[in-house]
N, C-alpha and C. Protein backbone atom coordinates (compact mmCIF):
# COMPACT_ATOMS: atom_id res chain seq x y z
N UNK A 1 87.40 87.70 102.94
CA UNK A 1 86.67 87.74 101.69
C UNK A 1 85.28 88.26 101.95
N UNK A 2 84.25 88.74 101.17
CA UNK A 2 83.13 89.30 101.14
C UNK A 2 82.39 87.72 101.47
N UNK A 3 81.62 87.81 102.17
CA UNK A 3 80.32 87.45 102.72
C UNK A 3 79.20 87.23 101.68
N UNK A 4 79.91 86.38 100.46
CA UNK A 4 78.81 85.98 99.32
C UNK A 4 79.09 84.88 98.70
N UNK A 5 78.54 84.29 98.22
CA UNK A 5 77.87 82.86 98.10
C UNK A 5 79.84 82.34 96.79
N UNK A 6 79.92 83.50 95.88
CA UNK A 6 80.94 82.80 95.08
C UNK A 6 81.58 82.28 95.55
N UNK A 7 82.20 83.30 96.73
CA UNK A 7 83.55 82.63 97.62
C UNK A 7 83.51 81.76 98.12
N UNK A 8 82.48 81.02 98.26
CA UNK A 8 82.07 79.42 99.12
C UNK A 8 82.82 78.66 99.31
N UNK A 9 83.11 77.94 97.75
CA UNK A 9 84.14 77.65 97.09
C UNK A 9 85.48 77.62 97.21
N UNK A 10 85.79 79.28 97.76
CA UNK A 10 86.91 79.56 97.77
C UNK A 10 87.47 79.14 99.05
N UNK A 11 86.53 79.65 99.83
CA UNK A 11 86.93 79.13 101.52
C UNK A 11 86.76 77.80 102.13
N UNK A 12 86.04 77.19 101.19
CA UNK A 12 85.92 75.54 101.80
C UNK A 12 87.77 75.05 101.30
N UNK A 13 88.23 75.13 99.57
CA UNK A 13 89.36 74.71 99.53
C UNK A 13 90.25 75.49 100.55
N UNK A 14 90.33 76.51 100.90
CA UNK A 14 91.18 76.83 101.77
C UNK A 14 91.20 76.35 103.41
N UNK A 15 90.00 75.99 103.67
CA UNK A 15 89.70 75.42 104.91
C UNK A 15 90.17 74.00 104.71
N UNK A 16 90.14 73.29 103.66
CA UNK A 16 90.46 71.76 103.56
C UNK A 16 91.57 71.23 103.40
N UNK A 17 92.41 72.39 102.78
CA UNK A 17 93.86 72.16 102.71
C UNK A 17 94.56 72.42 103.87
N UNK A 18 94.24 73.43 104.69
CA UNK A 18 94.54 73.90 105.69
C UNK A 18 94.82 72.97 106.85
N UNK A 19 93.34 72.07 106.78
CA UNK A 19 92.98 70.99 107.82
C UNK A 19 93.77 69.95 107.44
N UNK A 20 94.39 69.75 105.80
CA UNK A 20 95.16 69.08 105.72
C UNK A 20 96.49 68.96 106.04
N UNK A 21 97.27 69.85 106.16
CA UNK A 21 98.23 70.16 106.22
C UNK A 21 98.98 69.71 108.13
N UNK A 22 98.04 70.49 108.51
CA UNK A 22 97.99 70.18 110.63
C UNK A 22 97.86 68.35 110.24
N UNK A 23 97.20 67.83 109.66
CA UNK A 23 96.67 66.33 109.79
C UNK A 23 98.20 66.00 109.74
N UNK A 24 99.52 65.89 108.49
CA UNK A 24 100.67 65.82 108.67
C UNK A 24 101.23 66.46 109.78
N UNK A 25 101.00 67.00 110.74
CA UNK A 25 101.93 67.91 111.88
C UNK A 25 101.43 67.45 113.35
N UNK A 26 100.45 66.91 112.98
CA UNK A 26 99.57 66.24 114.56
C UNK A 26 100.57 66.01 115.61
N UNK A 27 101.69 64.88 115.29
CA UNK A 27 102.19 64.55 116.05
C UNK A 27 102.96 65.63 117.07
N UNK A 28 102.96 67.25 116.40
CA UNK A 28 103.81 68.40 116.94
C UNK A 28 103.63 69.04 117.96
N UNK A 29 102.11 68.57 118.80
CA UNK A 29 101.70 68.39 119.96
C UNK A 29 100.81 70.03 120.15
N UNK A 30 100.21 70.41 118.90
CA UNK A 30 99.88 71.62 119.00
C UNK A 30 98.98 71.26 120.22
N UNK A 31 98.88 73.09 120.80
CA UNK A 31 97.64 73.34 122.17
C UNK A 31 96.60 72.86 121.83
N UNK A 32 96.17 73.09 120.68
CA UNK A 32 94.60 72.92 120.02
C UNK A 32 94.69 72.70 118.48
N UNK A 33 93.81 72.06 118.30
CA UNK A 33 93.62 72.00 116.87
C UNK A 33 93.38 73.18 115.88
N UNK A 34 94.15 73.25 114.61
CA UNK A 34 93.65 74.14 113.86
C UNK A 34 92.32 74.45 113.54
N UNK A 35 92.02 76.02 113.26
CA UNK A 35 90.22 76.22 113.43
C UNK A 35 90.63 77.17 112.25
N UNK A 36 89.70 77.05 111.58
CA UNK A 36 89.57 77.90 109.96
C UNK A 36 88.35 78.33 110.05
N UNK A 37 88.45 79.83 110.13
CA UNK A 37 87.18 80.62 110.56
C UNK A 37 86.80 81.96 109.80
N UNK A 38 85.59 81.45 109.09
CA UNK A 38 85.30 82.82 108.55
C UNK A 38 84.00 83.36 109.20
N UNK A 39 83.95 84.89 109.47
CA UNK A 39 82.63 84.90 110.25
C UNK A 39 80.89 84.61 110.07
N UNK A 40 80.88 84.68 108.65
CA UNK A 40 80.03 84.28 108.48
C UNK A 40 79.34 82.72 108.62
N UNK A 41 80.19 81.73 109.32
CA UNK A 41 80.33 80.32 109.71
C UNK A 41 79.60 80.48 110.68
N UNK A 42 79.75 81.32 111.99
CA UNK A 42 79.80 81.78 113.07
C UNK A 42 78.72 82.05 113.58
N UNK A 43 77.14 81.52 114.32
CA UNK A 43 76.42 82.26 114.68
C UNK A 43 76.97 82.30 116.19
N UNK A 44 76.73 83.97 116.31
CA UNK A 44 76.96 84.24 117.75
C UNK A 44 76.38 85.97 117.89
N UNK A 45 76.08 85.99 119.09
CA UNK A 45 75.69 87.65 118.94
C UNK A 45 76.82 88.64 119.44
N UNK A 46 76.57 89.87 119.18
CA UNK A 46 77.02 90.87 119.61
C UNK A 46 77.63 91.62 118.08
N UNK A 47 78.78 92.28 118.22
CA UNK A 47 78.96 93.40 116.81
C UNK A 47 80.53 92.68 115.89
N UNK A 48 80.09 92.64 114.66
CA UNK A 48 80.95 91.87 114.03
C UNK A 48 81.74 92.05 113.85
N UNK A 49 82.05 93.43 113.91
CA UNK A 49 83.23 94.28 113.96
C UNK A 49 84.47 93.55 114.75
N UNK A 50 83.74 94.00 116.46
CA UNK A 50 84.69 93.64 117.38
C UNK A 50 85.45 92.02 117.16
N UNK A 51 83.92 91.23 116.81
CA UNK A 51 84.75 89.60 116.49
C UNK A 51 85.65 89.85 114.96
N UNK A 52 85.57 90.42 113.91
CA UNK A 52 86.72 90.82 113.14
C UNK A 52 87.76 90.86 113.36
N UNK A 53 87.94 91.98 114.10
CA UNK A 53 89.27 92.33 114.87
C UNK A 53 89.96 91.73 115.99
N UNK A 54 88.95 90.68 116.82
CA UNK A 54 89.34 89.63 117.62
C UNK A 54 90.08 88.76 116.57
N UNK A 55 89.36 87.97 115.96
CA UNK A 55 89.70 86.90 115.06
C UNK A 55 91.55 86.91 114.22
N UNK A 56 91.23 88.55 114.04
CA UNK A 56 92.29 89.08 112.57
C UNK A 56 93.74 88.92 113.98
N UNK A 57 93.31 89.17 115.26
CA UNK A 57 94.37 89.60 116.47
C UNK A 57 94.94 88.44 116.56
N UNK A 58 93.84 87.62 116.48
CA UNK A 58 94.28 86.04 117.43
C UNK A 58 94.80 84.67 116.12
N UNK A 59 94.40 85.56 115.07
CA UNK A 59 94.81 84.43 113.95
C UNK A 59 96.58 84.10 114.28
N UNK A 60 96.87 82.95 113.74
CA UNK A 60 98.39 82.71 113.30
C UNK A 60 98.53 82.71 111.89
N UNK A 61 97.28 82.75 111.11
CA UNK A 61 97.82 82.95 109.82
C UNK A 61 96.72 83.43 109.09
N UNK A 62 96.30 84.23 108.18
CA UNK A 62 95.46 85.26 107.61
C UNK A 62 95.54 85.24 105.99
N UNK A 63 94.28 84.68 105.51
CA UNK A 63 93.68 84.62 104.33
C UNK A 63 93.39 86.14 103.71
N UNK A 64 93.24 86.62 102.83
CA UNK A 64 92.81 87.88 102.14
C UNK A 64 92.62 87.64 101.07
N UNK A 65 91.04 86.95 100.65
CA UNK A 65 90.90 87.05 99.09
C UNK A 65 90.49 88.31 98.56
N UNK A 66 91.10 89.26 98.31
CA UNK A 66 91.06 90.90 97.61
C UNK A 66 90.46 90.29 96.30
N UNK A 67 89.80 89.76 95.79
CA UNK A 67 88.57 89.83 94.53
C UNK A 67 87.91 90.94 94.51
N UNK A 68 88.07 91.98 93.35
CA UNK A 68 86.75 92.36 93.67
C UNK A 68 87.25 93.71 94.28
N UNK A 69 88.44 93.91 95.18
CA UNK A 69 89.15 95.23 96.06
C UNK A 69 87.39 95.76 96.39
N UNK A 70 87.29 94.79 97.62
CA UNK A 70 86.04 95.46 98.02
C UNK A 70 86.59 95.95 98.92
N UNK A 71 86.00 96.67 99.48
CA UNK A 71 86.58 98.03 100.46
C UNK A 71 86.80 97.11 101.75
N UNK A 72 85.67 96.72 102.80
CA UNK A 72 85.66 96.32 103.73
C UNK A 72 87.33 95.36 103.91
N UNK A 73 87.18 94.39 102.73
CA UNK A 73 88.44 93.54 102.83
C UNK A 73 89.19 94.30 102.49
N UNK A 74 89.58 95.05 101.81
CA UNK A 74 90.69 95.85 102.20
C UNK A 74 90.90 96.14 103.05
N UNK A 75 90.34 97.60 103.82
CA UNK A 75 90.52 97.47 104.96
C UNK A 75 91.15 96.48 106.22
N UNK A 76 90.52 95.62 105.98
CA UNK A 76 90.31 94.28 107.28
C UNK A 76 92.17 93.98 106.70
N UNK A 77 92.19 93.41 105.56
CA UNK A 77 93.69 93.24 104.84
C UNK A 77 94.81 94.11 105.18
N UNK A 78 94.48 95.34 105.11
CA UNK A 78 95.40 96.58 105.89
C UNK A 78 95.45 96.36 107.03
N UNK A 79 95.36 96.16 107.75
CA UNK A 79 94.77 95.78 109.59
C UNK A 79 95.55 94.45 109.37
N UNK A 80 94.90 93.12 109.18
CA UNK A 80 95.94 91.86 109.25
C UNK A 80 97.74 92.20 108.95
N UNK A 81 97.76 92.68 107.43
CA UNK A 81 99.02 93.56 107.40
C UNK A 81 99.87 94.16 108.37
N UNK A 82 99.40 94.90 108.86
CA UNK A 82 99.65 95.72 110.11
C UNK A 82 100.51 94.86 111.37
N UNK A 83 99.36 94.30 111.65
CA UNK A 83 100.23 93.22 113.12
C UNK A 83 100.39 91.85 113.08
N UNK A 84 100.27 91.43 111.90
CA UNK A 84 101.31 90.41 111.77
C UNK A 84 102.38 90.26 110.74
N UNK A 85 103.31 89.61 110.75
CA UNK A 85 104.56 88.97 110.07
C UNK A 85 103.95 88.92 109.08
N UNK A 86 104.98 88.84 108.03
CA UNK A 86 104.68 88.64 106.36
C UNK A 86 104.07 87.19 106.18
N UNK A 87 104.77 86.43 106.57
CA UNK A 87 104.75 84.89 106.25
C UNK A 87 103.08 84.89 107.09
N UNK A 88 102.05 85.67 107.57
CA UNK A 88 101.41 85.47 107.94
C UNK A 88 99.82 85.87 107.59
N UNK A 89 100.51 86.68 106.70
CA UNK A 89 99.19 87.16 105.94
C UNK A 89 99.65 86.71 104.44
N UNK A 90 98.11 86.09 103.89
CA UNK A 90 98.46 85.42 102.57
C UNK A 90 97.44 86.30 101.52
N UNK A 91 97.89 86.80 100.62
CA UNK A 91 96.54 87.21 99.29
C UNK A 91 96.37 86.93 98.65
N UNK A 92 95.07 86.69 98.33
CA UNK A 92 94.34 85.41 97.46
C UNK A 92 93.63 86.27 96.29
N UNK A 93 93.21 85.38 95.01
CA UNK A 93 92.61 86.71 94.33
C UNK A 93 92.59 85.71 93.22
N UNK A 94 91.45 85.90 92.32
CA UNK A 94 90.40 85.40 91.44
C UNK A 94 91.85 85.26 90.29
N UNK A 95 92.11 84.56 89.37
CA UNK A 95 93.07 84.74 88.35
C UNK A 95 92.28 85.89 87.26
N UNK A 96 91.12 85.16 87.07
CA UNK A 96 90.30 85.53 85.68
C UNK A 96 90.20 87.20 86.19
N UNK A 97 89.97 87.58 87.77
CA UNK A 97 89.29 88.88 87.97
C UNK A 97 90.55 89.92 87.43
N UNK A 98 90.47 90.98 86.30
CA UNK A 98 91.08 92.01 85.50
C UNK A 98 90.94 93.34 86.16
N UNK A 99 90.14 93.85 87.31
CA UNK A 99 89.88 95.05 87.64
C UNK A 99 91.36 95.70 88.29
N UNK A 100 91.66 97.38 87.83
CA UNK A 100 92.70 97.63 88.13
C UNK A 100 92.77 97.65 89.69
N UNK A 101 93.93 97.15 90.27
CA UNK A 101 94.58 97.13 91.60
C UNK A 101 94.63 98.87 91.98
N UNK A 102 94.57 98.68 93.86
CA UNK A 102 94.66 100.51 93.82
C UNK A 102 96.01 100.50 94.04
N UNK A 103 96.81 101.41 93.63
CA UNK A 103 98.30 101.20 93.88
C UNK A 103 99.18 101.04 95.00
N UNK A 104 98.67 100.79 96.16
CA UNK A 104 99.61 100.25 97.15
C UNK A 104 99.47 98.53 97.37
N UNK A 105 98.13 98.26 96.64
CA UNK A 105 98.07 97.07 96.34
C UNK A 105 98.68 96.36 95.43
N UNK A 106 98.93 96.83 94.49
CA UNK A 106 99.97 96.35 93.07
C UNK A 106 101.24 95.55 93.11
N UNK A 107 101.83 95.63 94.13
CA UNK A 107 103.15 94.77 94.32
C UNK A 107 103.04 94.04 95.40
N UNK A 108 102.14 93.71 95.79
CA UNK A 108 102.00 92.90 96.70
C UNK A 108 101.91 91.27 95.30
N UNK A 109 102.43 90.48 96.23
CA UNK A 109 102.27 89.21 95.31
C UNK A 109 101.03 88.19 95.79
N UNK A 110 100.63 87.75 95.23
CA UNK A 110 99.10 87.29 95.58
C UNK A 110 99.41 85.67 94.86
N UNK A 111 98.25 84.80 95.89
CA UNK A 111 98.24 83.16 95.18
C UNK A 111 97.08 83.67 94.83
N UNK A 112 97.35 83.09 93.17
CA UNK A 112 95.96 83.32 91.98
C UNK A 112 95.29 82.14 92.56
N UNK A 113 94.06 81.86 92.04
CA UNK A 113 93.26 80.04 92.00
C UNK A 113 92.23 80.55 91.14
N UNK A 114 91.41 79.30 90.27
CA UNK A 114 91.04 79.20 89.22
C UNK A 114 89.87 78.28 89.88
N UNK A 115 88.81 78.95 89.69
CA UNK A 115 87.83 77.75 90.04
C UNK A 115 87.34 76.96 89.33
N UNK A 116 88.16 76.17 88.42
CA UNK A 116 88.17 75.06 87.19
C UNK A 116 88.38 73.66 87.75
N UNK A 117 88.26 72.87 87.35
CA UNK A 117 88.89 71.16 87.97
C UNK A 117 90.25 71.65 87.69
N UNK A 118 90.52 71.83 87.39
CA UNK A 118 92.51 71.42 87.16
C UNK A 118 92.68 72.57 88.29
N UNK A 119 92.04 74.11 88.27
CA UNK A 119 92.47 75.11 88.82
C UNK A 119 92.26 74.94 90.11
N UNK A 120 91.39 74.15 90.56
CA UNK A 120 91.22 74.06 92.27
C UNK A 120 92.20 73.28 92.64
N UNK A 121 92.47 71.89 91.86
CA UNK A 121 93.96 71.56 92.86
C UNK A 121 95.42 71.84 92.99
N UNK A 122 95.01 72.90 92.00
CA UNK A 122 96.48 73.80 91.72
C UNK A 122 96.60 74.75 92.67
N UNK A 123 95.53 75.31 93.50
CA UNK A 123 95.32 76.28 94.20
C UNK A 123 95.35 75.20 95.41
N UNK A 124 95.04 74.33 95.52
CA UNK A 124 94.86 73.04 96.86
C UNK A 124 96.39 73.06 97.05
N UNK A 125 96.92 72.99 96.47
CA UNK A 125 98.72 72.63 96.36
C UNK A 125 99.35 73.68 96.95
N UNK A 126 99.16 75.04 96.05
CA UNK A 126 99.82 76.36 96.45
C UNK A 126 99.71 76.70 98.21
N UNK A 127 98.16 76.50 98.21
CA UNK A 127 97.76 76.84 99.91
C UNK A 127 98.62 75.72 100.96
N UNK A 128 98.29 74.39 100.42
CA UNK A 128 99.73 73.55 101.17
C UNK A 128 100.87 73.60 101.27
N UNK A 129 101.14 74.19 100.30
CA UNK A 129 102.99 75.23 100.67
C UNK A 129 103.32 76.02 101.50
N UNK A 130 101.90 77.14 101.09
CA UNK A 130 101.95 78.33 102.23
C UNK A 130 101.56 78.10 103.41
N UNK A 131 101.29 77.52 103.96
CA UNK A 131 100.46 76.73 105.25
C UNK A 131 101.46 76.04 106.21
N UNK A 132 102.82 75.02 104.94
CA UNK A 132 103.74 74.26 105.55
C UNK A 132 104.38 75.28 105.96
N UNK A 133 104.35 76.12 105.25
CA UNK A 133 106.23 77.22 105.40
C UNK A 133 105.86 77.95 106.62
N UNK A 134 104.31 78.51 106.67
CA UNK A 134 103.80 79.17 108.19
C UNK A 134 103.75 78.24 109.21
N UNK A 135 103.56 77.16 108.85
CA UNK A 135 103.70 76.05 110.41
C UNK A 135 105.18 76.16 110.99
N UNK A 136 106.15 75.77 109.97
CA UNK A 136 107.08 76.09 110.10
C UNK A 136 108.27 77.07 110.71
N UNK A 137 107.25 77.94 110.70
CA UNK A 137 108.02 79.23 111.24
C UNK A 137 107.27 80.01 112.71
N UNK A 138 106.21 79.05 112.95
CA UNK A 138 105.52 78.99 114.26
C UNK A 138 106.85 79.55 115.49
N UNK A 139 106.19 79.56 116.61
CA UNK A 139 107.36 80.05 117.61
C UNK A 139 107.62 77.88 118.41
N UNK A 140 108.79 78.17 119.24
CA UNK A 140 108.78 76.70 119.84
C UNK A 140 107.91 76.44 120.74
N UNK A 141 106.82 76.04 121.29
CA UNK A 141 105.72 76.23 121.71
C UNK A 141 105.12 75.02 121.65
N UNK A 142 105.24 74.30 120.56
CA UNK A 142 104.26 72.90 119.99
C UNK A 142 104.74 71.63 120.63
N UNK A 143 105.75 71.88 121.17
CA UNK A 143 106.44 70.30 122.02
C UNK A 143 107.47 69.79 121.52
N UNK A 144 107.75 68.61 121.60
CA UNK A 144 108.77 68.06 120.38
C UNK A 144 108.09 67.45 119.34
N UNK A 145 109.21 67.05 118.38
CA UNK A 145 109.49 66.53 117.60
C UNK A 145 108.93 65.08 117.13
N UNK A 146 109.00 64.30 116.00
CA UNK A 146 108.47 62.90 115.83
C UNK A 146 109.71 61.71 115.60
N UNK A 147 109.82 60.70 116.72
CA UNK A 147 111.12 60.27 116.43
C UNK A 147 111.59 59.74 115.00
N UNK A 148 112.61 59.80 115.02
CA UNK A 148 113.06 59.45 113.33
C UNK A 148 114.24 58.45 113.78
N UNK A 149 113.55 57.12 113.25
CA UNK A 149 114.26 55.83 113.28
C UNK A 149 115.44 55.60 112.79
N UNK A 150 116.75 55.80 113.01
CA UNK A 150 117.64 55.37 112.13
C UNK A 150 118.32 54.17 111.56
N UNK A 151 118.70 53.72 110.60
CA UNK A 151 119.34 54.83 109.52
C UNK A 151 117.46 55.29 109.13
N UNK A 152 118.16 56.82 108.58
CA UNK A 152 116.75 57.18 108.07
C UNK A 152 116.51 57.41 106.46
N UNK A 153 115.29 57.67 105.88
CA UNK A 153 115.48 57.70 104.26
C UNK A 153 114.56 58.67 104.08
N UNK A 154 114.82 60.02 103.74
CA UNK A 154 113.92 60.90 103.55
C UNK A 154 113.99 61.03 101.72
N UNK A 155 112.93 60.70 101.26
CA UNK A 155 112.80 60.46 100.26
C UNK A 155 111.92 62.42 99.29
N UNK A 156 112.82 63.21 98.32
CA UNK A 156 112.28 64.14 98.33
C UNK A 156 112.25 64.54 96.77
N UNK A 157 111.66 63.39 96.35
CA UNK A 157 111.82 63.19 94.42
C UNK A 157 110.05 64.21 94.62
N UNK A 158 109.51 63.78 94.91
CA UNK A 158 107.96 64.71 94.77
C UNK A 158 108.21 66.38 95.13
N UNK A 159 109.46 66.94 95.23
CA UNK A 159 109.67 68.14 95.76
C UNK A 159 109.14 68.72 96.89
N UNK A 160 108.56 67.60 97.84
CA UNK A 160 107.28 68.00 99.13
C UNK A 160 108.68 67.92 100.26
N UNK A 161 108.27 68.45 101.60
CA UNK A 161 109.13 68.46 102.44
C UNK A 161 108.97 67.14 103.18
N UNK A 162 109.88 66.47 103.92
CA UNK A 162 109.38 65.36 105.10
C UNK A 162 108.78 65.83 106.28
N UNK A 163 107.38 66.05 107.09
CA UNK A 163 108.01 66.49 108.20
C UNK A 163 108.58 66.24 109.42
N UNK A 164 109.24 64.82 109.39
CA UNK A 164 110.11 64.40 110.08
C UNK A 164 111.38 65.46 109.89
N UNK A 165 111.96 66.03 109.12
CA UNK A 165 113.01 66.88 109.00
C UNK A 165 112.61 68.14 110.16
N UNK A 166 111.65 68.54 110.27
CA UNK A 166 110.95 69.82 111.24
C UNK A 166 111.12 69.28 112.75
N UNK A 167 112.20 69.80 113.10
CA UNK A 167 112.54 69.66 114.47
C UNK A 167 112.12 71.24 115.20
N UNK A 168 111.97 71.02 116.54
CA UNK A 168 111.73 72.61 117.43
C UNK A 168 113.02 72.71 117.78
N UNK A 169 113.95 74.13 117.70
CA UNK A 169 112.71 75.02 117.43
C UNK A 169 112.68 75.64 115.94
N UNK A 170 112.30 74.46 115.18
CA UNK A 170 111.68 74.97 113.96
C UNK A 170 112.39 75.52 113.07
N UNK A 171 114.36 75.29 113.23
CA UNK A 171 114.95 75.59 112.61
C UNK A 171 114.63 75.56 111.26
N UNK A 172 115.19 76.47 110.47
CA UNK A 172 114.34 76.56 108.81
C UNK A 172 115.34 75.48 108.08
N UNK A 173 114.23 74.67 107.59
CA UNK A 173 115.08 73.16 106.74
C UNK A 173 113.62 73.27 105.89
N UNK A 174 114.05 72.86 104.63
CA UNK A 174 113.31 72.47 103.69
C UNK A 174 114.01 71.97 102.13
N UNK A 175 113.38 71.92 101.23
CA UNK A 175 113.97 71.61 100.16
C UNK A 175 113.56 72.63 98.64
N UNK A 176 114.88 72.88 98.06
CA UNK A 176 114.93 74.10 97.64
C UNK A 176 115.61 73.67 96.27
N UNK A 177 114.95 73.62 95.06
CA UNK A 177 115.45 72.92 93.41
C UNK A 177 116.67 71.72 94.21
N UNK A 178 115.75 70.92 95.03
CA UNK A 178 116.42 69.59 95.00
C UNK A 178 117.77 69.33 96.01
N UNK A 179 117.72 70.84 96.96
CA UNK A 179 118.83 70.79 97.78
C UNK A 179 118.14 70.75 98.88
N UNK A 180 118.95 70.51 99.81
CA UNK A 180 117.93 70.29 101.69
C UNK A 180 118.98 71.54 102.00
N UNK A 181 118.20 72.46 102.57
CA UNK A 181 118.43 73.63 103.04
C UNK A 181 117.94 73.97 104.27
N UNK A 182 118.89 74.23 105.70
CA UNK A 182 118.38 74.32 107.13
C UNK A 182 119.50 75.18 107.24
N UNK A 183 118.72 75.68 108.74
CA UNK A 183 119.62 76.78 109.09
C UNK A 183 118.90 77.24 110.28
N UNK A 184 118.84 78.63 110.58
CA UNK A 184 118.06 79.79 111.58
C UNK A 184 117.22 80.39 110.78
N UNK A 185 115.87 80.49 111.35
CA UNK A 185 114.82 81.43 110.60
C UNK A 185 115.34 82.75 111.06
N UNK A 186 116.06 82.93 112.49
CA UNK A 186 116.26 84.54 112.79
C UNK A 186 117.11 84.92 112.18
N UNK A 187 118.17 84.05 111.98
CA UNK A 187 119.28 84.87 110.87
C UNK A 187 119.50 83.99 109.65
N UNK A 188 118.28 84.30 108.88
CA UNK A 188 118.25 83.82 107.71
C UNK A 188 119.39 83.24 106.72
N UNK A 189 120.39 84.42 106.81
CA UNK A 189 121.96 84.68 105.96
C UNK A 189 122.78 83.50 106.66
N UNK A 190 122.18 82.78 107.42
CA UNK A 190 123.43 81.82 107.61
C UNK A 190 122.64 80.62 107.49
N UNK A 191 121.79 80.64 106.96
CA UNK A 191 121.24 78.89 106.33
C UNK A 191 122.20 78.37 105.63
């Protein structure tokens, strides 16, 4: 996102949900704790560029609030695009903002947020989806699993996932209009 005061806002909820989300996964034995980094957070010297393109390399998962189709984030957005996975770059974008899209941007699907009381935790929610489904699809790497006591009761009336169900390596299980759905993330077609 541009390096100005509106987005403040924008990047603290995304940093908080974010931090929320790992807080449920702790037990998954990540290397390090999740770090939510925008550069302007950052004092450090040298050219911002290069830490850009460090950051955009080394991310596991990539924010793009395109508000605004300011050039730079574009750019930077084309580039995240580029070398990582879908499930890994996310686009974010003002609901209210009307300015026309340039057309390779247009079908891309984007999480709207509303910087209203109702609209921020609607957008708090959305980013906790997208966040679970990218943890999720992490490589096996994080350790094991959290034991699950039996008999067990995974309770899934709130439509949220358990993540006791998230075993490594990370087979794809979740819940889908009320069905529990697992399988292989590599071969999707046989969930």
């Amino acid at each position: 996102m541009p390096f100005e005061a509106r987005f403040n806002a924008v990047a603290e909820v995304v940093k908080t949900s974010v931090s929320e989300v790992f807080q449920r996964f702790e037990n998954f034995g990540f290397e390090e704790l999740p770090r939510v980094q925008r550069l302007d957070w950052v004092t450090s010297s040298g050219v911002i560029h290069q830490e850009i393109w460090r950051e955009i390399y080394d991310a596991d998962l990539v924010f793009c609030d395109v508000t605004g189709y300011n050039a730079n984030v574009l750019f930077e957005s084309g580039v995240a695009a580029a070398w990582k996975r879908i499930e890994q770059v996310v686009f974010i974008r003002d609901h209210f903002y009307k300015g026309q899209s340039p057309f390779d941007m247009a079908p891309i699907r984007y999480t709207e947020y509303t910087l209203t009381s109702d609209g921020i935790g609607i957008f708090k929610q959305k980013i906790e989806r997208l966040v679970t489904a990218a943890v999720i699809a992490f490589p096996d790497r994080q350790g094991s699993a959290a034991p699950v006591h039996l008999p067990a009761h995974f309770d899934f009336a709130s439509g949220q996932d358990d993540p006791r169900i998230y075993t490594p390596p990370f087979a794809h299980r979740r819940v889908v209009e009320g069905v529990l759905e697992f399988g292989s993330l590599s071969f999707f077609s046989h969930s």
